[in-house]
Protein backbone atom coordinates (compact mmCIF):
# COMPACT_ATOMS: atom_id res chain seq x y z
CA UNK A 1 102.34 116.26 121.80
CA UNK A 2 103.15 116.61 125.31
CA UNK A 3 107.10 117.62 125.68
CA UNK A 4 107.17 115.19 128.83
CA UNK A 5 106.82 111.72 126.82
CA UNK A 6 109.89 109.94 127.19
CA UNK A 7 111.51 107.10 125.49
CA UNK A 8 111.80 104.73 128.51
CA UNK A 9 109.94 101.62 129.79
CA UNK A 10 109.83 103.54 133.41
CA UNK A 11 107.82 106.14 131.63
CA UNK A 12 105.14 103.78 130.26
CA UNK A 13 104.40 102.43 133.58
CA UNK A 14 104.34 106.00 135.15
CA UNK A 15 100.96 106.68 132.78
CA UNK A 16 99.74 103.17 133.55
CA UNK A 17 99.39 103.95 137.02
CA UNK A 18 97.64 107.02 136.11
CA UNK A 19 95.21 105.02 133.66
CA UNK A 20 91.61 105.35 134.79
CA UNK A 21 90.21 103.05 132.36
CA UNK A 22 93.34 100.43 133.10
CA UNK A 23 90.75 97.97 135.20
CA UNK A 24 88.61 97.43 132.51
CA UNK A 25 91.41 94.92 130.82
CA UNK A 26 90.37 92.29 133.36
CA UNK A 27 87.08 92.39 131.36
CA UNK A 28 88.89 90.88 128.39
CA UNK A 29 90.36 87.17 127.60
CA UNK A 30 94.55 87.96 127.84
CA UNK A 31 95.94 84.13 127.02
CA UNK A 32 98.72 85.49 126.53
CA UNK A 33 100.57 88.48 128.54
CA UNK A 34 103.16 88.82 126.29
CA UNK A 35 101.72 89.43 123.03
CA UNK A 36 101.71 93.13 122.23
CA UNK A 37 98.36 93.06 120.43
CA UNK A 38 98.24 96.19 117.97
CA UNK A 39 95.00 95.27 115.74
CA UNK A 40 92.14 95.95 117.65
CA UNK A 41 91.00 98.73 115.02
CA UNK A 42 90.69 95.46 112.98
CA UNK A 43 89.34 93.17 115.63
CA UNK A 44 89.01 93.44 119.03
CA UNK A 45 89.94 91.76 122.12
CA UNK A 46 87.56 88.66 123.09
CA UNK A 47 85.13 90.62 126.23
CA UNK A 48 84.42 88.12 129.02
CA UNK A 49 81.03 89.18 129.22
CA UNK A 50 80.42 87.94 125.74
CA UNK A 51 81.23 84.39 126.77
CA UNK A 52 78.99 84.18 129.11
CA UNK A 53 76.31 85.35 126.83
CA UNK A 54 77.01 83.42 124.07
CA UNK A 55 76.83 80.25 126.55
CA UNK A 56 73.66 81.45 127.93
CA UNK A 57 71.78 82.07 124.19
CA UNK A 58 72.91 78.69 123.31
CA UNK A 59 72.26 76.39 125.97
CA UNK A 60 69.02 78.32 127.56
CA UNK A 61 67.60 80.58 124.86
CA UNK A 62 67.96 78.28 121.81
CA UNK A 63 68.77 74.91 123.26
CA UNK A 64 65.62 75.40 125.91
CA UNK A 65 63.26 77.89 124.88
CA UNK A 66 63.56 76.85 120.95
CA UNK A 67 61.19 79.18 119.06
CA UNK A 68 60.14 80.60 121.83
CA UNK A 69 62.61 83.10 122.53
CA UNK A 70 61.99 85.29 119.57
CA UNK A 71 59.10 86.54 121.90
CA UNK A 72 61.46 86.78 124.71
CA UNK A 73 63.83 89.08 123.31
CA UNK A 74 64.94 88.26 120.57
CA UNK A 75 62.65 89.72 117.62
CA UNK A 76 63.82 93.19 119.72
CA UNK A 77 67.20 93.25 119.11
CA UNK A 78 68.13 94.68 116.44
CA UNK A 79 66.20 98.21 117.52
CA UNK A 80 67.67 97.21 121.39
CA UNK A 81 71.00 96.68 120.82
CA UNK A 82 70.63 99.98 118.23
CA UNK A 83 69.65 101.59 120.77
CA UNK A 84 72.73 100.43 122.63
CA UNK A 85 75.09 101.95 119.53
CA UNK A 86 73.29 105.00 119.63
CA UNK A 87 74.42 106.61 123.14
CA UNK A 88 77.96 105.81 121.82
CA UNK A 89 76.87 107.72 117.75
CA UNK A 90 75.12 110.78 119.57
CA UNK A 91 71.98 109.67 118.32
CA UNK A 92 68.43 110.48 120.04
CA UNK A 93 66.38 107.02 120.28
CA UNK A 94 64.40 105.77 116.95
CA UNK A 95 67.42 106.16 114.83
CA UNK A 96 70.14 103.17 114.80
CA UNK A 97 68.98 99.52 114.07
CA UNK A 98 71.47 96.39 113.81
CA UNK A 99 71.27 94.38 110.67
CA UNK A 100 73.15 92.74 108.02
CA UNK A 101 76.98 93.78 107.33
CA UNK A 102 78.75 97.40 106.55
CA UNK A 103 79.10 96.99 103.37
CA UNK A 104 75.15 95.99 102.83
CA UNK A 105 73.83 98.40 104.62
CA UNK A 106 75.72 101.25 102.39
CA UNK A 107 74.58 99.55 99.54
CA UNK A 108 70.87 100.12 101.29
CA UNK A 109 71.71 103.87 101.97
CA UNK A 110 73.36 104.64 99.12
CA UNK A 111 70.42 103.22 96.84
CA UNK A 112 67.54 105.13 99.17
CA UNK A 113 69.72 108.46 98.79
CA UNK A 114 69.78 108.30 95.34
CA UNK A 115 66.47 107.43 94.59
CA UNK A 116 65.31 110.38 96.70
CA UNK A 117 67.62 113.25 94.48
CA UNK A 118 67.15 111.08 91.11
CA UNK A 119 67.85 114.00 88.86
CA UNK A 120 71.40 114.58 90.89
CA UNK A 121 73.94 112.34 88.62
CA UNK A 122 76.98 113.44 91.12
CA UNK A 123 78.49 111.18 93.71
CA UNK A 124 82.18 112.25 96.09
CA UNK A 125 83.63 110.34 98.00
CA UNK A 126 87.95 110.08 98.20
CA UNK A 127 90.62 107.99 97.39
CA UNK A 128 91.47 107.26 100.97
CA UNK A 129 87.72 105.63 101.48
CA UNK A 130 87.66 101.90 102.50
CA UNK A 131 88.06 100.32 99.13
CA UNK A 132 84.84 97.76 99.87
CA UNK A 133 82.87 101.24 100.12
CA UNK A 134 84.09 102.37 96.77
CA UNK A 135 82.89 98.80 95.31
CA UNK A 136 79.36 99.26 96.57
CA UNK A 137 79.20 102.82 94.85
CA UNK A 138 80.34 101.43 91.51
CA UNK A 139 77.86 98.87 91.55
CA UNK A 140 75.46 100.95 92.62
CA UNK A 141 76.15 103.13 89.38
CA UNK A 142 76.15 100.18 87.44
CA UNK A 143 72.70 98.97 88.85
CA UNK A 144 71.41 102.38 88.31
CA UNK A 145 72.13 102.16 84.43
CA UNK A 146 75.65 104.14 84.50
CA UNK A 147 74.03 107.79 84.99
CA UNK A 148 76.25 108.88 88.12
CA UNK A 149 79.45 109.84 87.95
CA UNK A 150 81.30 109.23 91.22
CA UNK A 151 83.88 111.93 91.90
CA UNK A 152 87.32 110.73 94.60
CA UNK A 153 88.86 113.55 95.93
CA UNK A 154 93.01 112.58 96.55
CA UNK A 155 95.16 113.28 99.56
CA UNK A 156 97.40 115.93 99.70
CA UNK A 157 100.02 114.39 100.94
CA UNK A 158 100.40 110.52 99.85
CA UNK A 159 97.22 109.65 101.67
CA UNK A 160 97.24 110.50 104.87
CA UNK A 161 95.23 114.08 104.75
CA UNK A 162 92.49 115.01 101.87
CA UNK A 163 92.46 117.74 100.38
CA UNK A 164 89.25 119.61 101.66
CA UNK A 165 89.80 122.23 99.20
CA UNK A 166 89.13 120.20 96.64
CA UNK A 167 86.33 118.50 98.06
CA UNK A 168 84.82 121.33 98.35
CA UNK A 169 85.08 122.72 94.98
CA UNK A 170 83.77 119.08 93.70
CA UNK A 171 80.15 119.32 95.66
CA UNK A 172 77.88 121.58 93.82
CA UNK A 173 74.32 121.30 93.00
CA UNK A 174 74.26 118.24 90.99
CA UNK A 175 75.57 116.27 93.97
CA UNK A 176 73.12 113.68 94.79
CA UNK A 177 75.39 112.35 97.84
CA UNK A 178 78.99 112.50 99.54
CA UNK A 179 80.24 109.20 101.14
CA UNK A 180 83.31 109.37 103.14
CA UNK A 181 85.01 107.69 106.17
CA UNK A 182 85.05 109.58 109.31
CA UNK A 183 88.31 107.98 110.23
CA UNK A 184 90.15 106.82 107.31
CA UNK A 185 91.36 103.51 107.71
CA UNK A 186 94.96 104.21 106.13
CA UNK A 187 96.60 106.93 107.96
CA UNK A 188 94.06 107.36 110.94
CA UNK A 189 93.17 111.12 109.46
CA UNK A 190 88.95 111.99 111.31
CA UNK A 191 87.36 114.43 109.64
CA UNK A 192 85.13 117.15 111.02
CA UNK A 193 81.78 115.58 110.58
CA UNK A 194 79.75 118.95 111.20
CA UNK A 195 82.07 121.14 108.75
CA UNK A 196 81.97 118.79 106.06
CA UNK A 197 77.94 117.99 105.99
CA UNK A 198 77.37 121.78 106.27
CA UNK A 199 79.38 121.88 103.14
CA UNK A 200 77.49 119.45 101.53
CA UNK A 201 74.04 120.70 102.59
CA UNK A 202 74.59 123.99 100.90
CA UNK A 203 74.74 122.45 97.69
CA UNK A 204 71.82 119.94 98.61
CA UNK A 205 73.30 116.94 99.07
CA UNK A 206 72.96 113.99 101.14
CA UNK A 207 76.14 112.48 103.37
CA UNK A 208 76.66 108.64 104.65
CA UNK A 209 79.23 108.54 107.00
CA UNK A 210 81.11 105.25 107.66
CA UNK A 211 81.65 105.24 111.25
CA UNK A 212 83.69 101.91 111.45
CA UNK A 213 86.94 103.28 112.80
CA UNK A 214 85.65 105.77 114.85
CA UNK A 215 82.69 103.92 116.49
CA UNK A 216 83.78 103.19 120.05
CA UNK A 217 87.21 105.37 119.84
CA UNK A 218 86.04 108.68 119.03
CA UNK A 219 82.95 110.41 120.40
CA UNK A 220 80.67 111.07 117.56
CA UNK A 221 77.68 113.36 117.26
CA UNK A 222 75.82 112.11 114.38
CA UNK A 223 72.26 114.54 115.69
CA UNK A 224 74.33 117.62 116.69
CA UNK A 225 76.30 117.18 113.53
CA UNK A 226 72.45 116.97 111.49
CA UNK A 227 74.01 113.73 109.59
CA UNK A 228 71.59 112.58 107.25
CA UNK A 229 72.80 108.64 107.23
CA UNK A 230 75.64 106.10 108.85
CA UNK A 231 76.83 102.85 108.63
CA UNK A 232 79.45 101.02 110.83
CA UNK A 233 80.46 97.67 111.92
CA UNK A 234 80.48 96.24 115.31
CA UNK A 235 83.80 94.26 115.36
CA UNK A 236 86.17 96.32 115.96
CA UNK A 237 86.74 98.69 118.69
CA UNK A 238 82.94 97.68 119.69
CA UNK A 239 85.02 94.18 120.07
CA UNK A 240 81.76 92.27 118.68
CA UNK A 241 83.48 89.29 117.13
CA UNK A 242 84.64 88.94 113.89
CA UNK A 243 81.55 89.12 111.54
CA UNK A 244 79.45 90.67 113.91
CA UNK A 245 76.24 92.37 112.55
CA UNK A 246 76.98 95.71 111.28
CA UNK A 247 74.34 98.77 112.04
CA UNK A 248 72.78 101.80 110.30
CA UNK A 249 71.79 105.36 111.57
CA UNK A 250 69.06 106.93 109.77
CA UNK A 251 67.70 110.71 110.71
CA UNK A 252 64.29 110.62 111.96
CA UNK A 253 63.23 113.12 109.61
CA UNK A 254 64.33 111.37 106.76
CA UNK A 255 63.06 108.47 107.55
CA UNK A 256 59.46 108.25 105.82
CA UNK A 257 60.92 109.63 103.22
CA UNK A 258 63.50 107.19 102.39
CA UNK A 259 62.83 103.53 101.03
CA UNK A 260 65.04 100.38 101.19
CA UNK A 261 65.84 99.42 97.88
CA UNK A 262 65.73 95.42 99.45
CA UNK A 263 62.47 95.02 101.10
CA UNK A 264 62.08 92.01 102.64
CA UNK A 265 59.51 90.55 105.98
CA UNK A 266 61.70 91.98 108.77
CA UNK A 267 60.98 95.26 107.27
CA UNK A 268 57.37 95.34 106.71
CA UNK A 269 55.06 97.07 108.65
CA UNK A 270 53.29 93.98 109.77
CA UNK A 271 55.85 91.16 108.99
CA UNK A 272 53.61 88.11 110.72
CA UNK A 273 50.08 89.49 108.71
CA UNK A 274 51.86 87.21 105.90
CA UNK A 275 50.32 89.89 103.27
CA UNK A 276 51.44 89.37 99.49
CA UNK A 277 52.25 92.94 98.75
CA UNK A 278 54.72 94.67 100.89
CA UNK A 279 54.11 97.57 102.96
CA UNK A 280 57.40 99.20 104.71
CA UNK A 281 57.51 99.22 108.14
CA UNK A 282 57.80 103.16 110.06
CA UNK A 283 60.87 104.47 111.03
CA UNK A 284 64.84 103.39 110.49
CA UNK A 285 63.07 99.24 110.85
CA UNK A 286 62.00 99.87 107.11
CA UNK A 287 65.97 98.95 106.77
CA UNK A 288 65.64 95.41 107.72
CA UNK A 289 65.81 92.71 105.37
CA UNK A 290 65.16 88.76 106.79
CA UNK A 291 65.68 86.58 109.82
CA UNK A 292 68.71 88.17 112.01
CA UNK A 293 71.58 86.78 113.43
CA UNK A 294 70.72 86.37 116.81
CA UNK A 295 73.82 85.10 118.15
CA UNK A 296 75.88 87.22 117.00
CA UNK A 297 74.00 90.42 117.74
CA UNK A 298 73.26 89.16 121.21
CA UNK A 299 76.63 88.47 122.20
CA UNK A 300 77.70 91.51 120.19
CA UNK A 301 75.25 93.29 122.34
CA UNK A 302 76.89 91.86 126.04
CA UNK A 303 80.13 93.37 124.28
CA UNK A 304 78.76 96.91 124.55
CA UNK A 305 78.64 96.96 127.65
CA UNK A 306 82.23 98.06 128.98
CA UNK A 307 81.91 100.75 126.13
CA UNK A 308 78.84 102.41 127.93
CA UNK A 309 80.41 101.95 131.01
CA UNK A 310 84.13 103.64 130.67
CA UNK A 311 82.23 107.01 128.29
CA UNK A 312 83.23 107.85 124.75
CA UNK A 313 84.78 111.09 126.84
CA UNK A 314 87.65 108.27 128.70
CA UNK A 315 88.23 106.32 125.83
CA UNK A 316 88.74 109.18 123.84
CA UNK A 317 91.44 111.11 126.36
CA UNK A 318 93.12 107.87 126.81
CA UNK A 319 93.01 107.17 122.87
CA UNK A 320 94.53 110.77 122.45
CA UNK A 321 97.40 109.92 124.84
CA UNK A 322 98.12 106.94 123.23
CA UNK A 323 98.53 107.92 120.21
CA UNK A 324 100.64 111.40 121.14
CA UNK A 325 102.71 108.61 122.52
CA UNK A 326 103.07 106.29 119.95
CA UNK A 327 103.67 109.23 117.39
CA UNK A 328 106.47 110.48 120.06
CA UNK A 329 107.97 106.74 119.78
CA UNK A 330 107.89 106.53 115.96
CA UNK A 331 110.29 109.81 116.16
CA UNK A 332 112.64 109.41 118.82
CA UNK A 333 112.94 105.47 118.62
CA UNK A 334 111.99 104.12 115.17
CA UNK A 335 112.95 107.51 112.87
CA UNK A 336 116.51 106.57 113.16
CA UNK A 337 115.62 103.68 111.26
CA UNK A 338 114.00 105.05 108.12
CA UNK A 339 109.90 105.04 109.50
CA UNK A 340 107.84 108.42 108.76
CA UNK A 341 104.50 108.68 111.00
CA UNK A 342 102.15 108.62 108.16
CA UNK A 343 99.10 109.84 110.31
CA UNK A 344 98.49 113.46 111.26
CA UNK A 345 100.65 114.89 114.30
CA UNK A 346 97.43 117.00 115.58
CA UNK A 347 95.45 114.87 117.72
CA UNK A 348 92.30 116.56 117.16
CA UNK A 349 92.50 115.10 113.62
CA UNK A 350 93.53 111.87 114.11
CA UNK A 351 91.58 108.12 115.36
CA UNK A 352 92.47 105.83 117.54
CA UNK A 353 95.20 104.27 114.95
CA UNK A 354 98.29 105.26 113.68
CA UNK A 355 100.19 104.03 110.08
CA UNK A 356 104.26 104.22 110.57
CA UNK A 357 105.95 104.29 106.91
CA UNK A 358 108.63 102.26 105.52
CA UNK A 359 109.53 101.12 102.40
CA UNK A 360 110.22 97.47 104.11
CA UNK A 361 107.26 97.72 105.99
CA UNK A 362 105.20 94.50 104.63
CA UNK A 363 108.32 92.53 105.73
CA UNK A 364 108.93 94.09 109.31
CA UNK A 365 104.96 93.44 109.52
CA UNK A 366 105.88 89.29 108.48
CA UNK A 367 109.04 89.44 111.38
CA UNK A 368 106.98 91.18 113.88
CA UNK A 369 104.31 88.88 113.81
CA UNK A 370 106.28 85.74 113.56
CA UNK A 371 108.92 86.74 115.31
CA UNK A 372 108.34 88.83 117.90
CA UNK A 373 105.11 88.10 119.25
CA UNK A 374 103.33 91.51 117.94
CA UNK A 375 100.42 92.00 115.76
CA UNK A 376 99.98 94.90 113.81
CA UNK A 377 98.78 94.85 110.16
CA UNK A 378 99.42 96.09 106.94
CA UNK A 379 98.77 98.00 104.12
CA UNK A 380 99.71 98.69 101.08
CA UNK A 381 101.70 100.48 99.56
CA UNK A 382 103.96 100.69 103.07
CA UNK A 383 102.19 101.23 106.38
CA UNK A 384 102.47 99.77 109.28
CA UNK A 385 98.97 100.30 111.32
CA UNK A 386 99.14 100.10 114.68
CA UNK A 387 95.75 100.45 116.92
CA UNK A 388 95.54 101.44 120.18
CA UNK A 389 92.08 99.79 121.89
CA UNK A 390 91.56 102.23 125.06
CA UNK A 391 89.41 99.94 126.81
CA UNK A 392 92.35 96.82 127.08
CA UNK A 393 95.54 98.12 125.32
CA UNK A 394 98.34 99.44 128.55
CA UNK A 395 100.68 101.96 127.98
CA UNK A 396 103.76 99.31 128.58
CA UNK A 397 102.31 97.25 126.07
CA UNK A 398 102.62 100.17 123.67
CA UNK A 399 106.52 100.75 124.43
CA UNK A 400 106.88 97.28 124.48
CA UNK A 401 105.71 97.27 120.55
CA UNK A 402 107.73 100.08 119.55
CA UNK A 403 110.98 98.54 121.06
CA UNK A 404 110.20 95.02 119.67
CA UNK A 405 110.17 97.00 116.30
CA UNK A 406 113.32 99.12 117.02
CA UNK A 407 114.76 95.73 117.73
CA UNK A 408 113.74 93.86 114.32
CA UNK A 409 115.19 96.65 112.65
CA UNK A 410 118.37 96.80 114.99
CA UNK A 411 118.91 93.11 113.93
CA UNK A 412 117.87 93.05 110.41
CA UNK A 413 115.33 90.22 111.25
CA UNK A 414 113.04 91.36 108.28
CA UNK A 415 115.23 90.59 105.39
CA UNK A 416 114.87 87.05 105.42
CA UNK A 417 111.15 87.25 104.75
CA UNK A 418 110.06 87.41 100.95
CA UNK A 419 108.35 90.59 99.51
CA UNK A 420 105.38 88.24 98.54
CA UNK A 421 102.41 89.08 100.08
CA UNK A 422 100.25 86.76 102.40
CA UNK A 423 96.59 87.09 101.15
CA UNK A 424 95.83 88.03 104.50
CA UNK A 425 97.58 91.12 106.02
């Protein structure tokens, strides 16, 4: 962390003015200039661009052209608008397709991966994993009759590191696959994608990486790296829209190798011969299921755009400096007040989020929201995420957060909001 932050509105402005990415916020819907909006790891900003296309796929594409557009586009998309995902995964072409959600397409990696090791009975993955992941590997067990054991590795330090010496010890040659986060969605902690699928490759296993809070915040190399699979979802810093089809990454060599355990006409190999017995279509497209959601992968798709044209290499200099600065903030203006940055301090390990700690911290999320016109989230059992969306987020905004928190805490606004949670937060 640079020893020239300082804890001053003047500052914040002095590295807005150096922003090179700071035009691209008038590609976004702002209604309202004075929210401080901290949750675009969760969902992002609105992009103009997907307004526009949303109008046009309605009104022209399905309101004019009716069935006729699937030849005009869209039957394409999900391998175009892969395409799309993979400049921003490091993936050569042939390899990313758009389909279905996250948390179905892990359940369609996890099931091919297994099938392909079947006497490997081992599964790791760790406790700081997306909890929705760890669902899809139980019932995955369960649909496979019980005979994997799935193995989650625990933090060192109340979640916001793992402990890689452990993980390593836990992969040996009866691991049929590791499944972890890249960027865990706690404490912000990225792993070293290369280091840890070496690891698991000298044992012979398989890894799926969930890309979601990385994807569009932290250049990823999923070829140089030799991943094996990936999974990620489009509505967050891809700013997609919430349920936005999700997409897959599967290594071309792999690929004729591996079948989807759904198999359904958008994956066969000729979907409109109408043939009675299925026949899997080449390539990563054996992945698809049925009918896709056009909309939403076509306006998902316009949403790209200012991604590709700002470079993973911006976004992620400007994510790094946001967060330094944020981390700076949480100990020279919020520490005072009881908060512990529960994220790592070195950058090179870290997303594009950061969780601030505090036992009160559901409740200063409830005042903050309602109160002062800032929207973090939370989680449990006391962290405060805060996300910092290169593409639309200003420095300013980011003081302007901190102090709005300094200032719920200065004046106790929290305590007169119940420790019962909302079901959303």
């Amino acid at each position: 962390m640079s020893k020239d932050f300082q804890p001053t509105p003047e500052f914040a402005l002095e590295l807005d003015a150096q922003d090179k990415l700071a035009s691209f916020r008038e590609a976004f819907v702002v209604t309202d200039p004075d929210l401080i909006y901290l949750d675009g790891n969760s969902l992002g900003r609105l992009p103009k661009a997907a307004i526009a296309r949303a109008k046009q796929i309605v009104e022209e594409e399905w309101g004019r052209d009716l069935i006729r557009s699937w030849n005009k586009g869209w039957w394409e998309s999900p391998a175009r608008v892969g395409e799309k995902i993979a400049k921003l995964v490091g993936a050569a072409t042939g390899q990313v397709i758009v389909s279905d959600t996250t948390s179905i397409n892990l359940f369609k990696l996890v099931m091919a991966a297994l099938a392909l090791h079947p006497e490997k009975k081992r599964i790791i993955t760790d406790t700081m994993n997306f909890p929705s992941d760890l669902y899809i590997l139980q019932g995955c067990v369960q649909l496979l009759g019980n005979r994997h054991e799935i193995i989650r590795i625990d933090s060192n330090d109340e979640g916001v590191t793992p402990d890689l010496a452990a993980l390593e010890k836990a992969i040996n040659e009866d691991t049929a696959l590791v499944t972890l986060s890249h960027v865990l969605f706690k404490s912000g902690y990225l792993y070293d994608m290369k280091q840890i699928t070496e690891m698991a490759h000298r044992k012979g296993a398989l890894v799926i990486w969930d890309l979601s809070h990385s994807v569009g915040a932290v250049p990823i190399a999923l070829d140089d790296c030799n991943a094996d699979l990936a999974i990620g979802c489009t509505y967050k810093y891809l700013n997609g829209g919430p349920g936005a089809p999700a997409f897959l990454y599967v290594k071309k060599s792999m690929q004729e190798k591996l079948s989807s355990p759904i198999w359904g006409w958008w994956g066969q190999d000729q979907p409109f011969a109408f043939g009675l017995d299925y026949s899997p279509a080449p390539g990563a497209t054996r992945f698809l299921i049925g009918s896709q959601p056009i909309i939403g992968s076509l306006t998902m798709e316009a949403a790209l755009e200012p991604l590709l044209d700002a470079g993973m290499d911006s976004l992620r200099a400007k994510s790094i400096l946001m967060t330094d600065y944020a981390a700076f903030l949480t100990e020279n203006l919020l520490a005072p007040f009881g908060f512990s940055l529960g994220s790592p301090r070195d950058s090179a390990r870290r997303g594009s989020h950061i969780s601030i700690r505090h036992p009160e911290g559901y409740r200063i999320n409830r005042a903050l929201i309602e109160e002062m016109n800032v929207i973090p989230d939370f989680r449990e059992p006391d962290n405060l995420r805060l996300g910092f969306a290169p593409l639309y987020l200003s420095f300013r905004e980011v003081w302007e957060g901190f102090d709005r928190i300094r200032r719920v805490m200065e004046e106790k606004r929290y305590e007169k909001y119940p420790k019962q949670r909302l079901t959303v937060t």
